[in-house]
Protein backbone atom coordinates (compact mmCIF):
# COMPACT_ATOMS: atom_id res chain seq x y z
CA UNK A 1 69.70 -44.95 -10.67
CA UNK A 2 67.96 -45.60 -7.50
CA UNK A 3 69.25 -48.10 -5.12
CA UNK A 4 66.64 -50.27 -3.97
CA UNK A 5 66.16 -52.79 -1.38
CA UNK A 6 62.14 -54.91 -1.81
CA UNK A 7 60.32 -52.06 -2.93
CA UNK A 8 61.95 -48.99 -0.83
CA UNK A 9 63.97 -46.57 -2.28
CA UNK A 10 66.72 -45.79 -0.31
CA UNK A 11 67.74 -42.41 -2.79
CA UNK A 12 66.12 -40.43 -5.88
CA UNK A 13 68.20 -38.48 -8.04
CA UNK A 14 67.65 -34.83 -8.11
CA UNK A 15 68.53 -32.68 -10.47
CA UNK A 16 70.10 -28.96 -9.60
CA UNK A 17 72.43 -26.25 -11.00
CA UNK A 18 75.32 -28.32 -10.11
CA UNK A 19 74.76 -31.19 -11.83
CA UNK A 20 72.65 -34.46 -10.14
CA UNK A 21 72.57 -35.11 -6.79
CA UNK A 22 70.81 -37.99 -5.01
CA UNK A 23 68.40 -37.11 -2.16
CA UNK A 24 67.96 -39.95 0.63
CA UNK A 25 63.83 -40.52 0.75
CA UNK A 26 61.85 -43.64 2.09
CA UNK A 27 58.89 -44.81 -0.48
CA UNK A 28 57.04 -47.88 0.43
CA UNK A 29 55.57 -50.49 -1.66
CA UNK A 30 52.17 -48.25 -0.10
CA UNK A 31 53.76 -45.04 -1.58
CA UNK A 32 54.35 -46.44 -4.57
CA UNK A 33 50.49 -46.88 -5.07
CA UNK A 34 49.98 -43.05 -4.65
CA UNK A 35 51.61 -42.54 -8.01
CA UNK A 36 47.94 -44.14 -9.62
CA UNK A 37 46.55 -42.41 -12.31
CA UNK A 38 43.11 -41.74 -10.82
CA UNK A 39 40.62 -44.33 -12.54
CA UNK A 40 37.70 -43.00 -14.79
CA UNK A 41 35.45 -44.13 -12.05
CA UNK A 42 36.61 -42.44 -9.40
CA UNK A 43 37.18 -38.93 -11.94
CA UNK A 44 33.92 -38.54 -12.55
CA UNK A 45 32.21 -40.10 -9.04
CA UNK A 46 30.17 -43.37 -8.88
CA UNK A 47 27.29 -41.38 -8.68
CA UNK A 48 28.21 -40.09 -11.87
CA UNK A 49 28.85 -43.62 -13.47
CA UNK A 50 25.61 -44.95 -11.95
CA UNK A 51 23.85 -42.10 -13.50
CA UNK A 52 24.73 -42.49 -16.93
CA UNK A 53 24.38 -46.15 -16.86
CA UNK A 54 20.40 -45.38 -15.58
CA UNK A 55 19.78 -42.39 -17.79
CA UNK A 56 21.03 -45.28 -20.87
CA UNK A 57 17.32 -46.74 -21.17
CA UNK A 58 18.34 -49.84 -23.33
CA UNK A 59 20.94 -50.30 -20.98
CA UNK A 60 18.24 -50.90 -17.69
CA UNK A 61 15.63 -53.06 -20.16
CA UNK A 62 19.08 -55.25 -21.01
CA UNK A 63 19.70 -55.23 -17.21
CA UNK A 64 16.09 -56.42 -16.40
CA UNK A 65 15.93 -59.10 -18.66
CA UNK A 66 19.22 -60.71 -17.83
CA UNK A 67 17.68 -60.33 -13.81
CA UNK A 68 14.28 -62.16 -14.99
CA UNK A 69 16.22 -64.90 -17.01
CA UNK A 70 18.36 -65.75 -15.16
CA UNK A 71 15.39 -65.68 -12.38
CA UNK A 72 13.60 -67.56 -14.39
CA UNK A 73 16.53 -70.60 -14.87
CA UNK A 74 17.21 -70.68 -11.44
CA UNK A 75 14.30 -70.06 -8.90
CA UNK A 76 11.73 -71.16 -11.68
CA UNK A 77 12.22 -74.74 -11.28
CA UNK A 78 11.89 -74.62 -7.22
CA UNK A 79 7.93 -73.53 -8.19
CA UNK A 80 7.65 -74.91 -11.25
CA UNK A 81 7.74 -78.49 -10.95
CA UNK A 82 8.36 -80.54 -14.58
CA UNK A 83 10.22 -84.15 -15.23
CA UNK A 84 13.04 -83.32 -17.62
CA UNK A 85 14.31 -86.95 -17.17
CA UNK A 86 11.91 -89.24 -18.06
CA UNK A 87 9.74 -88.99 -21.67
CA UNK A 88 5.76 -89.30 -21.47
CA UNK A 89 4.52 -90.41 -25.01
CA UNK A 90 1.10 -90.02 -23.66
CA UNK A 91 1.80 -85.72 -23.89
CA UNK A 92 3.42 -85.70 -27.18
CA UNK A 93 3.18 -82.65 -29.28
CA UNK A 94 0.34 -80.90 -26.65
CA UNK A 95 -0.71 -77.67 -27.55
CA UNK A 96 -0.23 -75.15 -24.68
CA UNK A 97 -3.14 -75.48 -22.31
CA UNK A 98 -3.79 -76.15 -18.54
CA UNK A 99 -0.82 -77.73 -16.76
CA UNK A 100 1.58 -76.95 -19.73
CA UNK A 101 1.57 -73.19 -20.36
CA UNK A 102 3.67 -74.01 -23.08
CA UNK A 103 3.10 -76.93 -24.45
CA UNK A 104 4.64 -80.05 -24.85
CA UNK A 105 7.30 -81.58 -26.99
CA UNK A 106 7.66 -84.80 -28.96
CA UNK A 107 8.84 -86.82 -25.79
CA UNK A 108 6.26 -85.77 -23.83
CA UNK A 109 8.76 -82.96 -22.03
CA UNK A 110 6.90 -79.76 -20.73
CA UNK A 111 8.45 -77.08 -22.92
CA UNK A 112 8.48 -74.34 -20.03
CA UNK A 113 10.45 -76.28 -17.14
CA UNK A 114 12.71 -77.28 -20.65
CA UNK A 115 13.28 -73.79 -20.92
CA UNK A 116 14.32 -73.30 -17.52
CA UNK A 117 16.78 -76.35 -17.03
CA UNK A 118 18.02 -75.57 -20.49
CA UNK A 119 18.59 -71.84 -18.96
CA UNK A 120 21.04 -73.25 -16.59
CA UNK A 121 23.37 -75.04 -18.15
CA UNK A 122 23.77 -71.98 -20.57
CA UNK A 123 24.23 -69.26 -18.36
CA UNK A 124 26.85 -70.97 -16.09
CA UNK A 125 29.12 -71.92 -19.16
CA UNK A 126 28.38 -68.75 -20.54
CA UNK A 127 29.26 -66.74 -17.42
CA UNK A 128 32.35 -69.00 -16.89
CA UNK A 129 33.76 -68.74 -20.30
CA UNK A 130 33.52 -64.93 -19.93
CA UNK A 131 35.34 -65.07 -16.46
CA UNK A 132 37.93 -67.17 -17.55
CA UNK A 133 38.63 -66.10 -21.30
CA UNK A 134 38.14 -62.55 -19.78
CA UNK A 135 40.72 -63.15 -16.94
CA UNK A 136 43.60 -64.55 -19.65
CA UNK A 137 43.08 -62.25 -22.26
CA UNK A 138 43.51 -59.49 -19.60
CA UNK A 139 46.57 -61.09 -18.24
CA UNK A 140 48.01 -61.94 -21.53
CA UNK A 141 47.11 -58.39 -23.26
CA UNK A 142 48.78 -56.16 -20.11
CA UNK A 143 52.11 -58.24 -20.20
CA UNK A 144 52.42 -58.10 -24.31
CA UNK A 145 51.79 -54.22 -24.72
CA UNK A 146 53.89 -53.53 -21.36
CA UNK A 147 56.62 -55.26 -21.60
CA UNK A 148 56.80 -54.41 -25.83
CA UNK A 149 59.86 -55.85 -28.18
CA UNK A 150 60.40 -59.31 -29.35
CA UNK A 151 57.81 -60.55 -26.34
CA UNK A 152 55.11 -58.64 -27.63
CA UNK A 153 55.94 -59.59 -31.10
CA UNK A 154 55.95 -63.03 -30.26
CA UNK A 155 52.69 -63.34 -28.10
CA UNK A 156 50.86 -61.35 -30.66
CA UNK A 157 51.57 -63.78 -32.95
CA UNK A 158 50.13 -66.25 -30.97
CA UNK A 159 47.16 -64.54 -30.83
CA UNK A 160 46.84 -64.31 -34.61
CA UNK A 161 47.65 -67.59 -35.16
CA UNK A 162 44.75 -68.88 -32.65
CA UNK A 163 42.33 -66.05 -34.33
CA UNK A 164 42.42 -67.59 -37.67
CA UNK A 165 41.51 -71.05 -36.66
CA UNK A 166 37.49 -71.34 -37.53
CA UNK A 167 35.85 -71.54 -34.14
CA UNK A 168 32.86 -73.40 -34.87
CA UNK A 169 34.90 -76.36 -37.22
CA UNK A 170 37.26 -76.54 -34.43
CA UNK A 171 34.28 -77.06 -31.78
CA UNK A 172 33.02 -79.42 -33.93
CA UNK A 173 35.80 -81.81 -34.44
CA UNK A 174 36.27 -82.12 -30.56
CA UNK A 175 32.05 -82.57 -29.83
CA UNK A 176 33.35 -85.60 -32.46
CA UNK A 177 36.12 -86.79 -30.62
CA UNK A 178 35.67 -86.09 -26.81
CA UNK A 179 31.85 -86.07 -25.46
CA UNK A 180 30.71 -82.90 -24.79
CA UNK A 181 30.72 -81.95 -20.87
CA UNK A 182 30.02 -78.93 -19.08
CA UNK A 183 33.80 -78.30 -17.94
CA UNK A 184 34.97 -79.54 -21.56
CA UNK A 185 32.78 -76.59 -23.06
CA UNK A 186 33.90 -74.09 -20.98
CA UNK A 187 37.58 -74.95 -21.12
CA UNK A 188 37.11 -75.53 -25.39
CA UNK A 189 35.08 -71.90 -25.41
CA UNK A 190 37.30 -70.19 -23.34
CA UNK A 191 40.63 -71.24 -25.02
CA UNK A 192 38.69 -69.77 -28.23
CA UNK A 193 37.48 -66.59 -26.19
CA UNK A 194 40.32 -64.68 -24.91
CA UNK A 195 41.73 -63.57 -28.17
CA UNK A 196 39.67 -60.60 -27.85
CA UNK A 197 40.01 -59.94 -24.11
CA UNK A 198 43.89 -59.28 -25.35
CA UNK A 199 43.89 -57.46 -28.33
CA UNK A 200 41.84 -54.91 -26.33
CA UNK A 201 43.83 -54.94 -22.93
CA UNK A 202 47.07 -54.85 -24.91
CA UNK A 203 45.82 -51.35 -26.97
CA UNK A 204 45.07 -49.87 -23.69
CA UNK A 205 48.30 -51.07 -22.23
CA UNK A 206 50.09 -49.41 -25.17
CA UNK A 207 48.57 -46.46 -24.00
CA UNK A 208 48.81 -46.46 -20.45
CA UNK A 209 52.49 -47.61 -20.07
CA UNK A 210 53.11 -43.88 -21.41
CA UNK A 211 51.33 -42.18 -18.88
CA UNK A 212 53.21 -39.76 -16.11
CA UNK A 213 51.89 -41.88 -13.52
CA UNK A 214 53.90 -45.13 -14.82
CA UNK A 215 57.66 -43.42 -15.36
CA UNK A 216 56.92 -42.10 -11.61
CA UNK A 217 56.61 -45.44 -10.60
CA UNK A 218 58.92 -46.38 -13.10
CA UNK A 219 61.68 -43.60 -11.77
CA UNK A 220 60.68 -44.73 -7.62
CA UNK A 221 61.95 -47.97 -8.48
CA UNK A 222 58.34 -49.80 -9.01
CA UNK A 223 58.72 -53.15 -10.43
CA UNK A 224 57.20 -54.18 -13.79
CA UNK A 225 54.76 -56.66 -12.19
CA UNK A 226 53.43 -54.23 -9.74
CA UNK A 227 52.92 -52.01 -12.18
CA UNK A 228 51.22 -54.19 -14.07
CA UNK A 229 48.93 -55.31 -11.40
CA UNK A 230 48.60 -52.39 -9.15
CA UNK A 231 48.64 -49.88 -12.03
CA UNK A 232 47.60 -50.65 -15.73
CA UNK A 233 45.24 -53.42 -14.93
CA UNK A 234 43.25 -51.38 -12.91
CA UNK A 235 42.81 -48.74 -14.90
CA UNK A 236 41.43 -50.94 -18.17
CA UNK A 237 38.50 -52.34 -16.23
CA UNK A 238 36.09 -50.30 -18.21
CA UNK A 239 37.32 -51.98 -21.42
CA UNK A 240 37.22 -55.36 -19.45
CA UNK A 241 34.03 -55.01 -18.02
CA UNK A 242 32.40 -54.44 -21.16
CA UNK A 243 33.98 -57.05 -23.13
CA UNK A 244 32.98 -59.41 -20.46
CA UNK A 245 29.15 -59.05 -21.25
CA UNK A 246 29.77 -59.55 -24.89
CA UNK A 247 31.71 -62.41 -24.15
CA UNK A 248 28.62 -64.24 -22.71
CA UNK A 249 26.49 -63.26 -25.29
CA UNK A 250 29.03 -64.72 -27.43
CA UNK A 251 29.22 -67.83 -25.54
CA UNK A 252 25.67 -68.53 -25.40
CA UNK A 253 25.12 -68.27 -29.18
CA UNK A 254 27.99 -70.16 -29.94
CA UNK A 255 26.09 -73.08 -27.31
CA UNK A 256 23.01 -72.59 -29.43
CA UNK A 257 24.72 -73.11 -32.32
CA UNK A 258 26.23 -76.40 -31.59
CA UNK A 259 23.22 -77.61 -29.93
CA UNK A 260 21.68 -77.10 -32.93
CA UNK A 261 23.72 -78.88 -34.96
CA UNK A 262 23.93 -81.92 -32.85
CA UNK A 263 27.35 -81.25 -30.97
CA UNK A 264 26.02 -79.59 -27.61
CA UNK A 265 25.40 -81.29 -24.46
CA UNK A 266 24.04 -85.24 -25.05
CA UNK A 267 20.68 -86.32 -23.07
CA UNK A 268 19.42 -85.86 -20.87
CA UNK A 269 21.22 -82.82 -20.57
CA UNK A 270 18.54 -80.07 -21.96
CA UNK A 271 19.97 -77.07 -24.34
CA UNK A 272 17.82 -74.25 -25.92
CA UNK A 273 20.04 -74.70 -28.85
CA UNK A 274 18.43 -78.62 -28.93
CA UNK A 275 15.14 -77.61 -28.57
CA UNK A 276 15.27 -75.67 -31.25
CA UNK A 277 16.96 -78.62 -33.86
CA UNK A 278 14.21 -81.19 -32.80
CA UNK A 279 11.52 -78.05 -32.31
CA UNK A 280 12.25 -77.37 -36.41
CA UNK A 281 11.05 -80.82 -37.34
CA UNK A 282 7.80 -80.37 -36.42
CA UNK A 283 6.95 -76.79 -37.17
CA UNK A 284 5.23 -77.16 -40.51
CA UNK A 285 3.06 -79.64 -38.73
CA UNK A 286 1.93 -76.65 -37.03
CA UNK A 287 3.66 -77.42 -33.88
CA UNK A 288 4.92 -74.04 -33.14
CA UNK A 289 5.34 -74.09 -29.53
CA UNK A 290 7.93 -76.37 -29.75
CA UNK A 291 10.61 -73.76 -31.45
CA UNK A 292 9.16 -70.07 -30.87
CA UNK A 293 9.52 -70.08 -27.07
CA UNK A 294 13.42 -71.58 -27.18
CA UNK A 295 14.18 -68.81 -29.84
CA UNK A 296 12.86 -65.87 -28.20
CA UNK A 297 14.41 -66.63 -25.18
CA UNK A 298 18.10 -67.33 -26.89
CA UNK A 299 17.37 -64.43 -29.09
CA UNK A 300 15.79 -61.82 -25.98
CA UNK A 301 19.26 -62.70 -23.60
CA UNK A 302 21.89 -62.24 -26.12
CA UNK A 303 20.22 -58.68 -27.17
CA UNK A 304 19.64 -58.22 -23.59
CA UNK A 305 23.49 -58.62 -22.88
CA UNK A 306 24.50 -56.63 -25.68
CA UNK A 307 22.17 -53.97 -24.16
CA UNK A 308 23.74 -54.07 -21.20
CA UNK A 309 27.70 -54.23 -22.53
CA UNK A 310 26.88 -50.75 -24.55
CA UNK A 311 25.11 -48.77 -21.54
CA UNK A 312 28.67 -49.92 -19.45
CA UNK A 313 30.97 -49.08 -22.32
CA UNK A 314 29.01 -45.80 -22.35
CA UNK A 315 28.96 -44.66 -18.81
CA UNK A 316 33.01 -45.83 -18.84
CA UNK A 317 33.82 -43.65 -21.54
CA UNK A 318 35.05 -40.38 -19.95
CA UNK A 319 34.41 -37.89 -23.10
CA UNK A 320 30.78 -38.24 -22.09
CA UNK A 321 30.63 -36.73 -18.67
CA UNK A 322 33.17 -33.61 -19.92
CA UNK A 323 31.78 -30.41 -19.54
């Protein structure tokens, strides 16, 4: 076996008609890197990635609407001025009209800057769950299938374990005990989140540790966490990538949801998922600004997402672009 000193070899056995003889060579942590299985990306050409994500027509409307969203949340409010803080009982329940394009609710709020503010606070968990439960379920999925035996067993297991607990009764119970908070969501949400991010790295790991380009590394003395890093990580970002996008499409409907049930951010924190539990109690009065607007917009980003997540796991998968 090699003799190694850091990550230089200082000899690699060769193998010749007189048995196996060991030939002094030099490899670098740098050399190491050329044994990389060339990505999918870089097989195919970004051009060619960038063209089958644009020739994927669903894929560019998704892309579009998550652009004027999350427009809309962010630089909306810096034209459109509304007061989100303090109720108005003199503009209860207006129909939409001039100086309320949408409407008002049964505080008084203007339901279009509510849509905007609400915007906010649900994209940034949402994009923050999917970074973090992304990040740990990639970590946690490349060390189990890697490193295999009782380790993968056992973190597996843990996986399972944490899959079978019901998400939502779980949220619940802690909106009951702790008070809901931005960081609190995303920490609850993302310790709920990664379960996916592993099983899928961990498959692809399974796969990948196999390859010719790992025993090279493997037989030039490359240790297990640089392969890890340098090596199989890398070459899952496809499946990572396009998990992430259905993670925040997860995210925000799981937001909705618990705003909807009472358990979501308290006021005068502003949620889509609220406006559409207090927008419900007035809609067979015939008030039906106050829930159609929320819902479209919950309902047109998740698609939107989901859009996007299947043009990416498209243009990633390599069978595609064989000719």
């Amino acid at each position: 076996m090699s003799e190694l000193v850091g990550e230089t070899v200082r000899a690699a056995p060769v193998s010749t008609s007189v048995g196996t003889v060991h030939v002094p060579v030099e490899l670098t942590g740098a050399d190491l890197d050329t044994f990389r299985a060339p990505d999918v990306t870089r097989e195919r050409g970004g051009q060619s990635f960038v063209a089958a994500f644009v020739d994927n027509r669903l894929g560019i409307v998704g892309l579009g609407i998550v652009v004027a969203v999350t427009a809309f949340c962010f630089l909306g409010p810096l034209v459109y001025h509304s007061d989100q803080i303090h109720a108005n009982i003199l503009l209860t329940n207006r129909a939409p009209g001039r100086g309320h394009p949408l409407g008002t609710d049964a505080n008084g709020f203007d339901i279009l800057g509510r849509l905007m503010v609400g915007g906010q606070s649900a994209l940034e968990i949402s994009f923050a769950v999917a970074l973090v439960a992304t990040s740990f379920g990639t970590l946690w999925g490349a060390v189990s299938g890697f490193t295999g035996g009782v380790l993968d067993a056992i973190m597996m297991r843990i996986v399972d374990v944490v899959i079978a607990v019901p998400a939502i009764f779980l949220l619940i119970y802690l909106a009951t005990v702790f008070r809901p908070t931005v960081p609190l969501l995303i920490i609850v949400l993302s310790l709920l989140s990664w379960l996916g991010p592993a099983r899928l790295v961990r498959g692809e790991t399974l796969s990948l540790r196999t390859r010719e380009f790992v025993e090279a590394v493997r037989a030039a003395g490359g240790r297990s966490s640089r392969i890890v890093g340098r090596h199989i990580i890398p070459n899952t970002l496809g499946t990572i990538s396009v998990n992430a996008t259905f993670q925040v499409a997860d995210a925000i409907i799981i937001l909705a949801t618990l705003s909807f049930l009472g358990f979501g951010l308290p006021p005068p924190a502003v949620s889509w998922g609220g406006m559409l539990s207090q927008g419900t109690t007035y809609l067979l009065d015939g008030y039906w600004w106050e829930v159609y607007p929320a819902g479209l917009i919950v309902m047109a980003t998740v698609v939107a997402f989901n859009f996007v997540g299947d043009a990416l796991r498209d243009s990633f998968d390599a069978r595609l672009h064989e000719r």
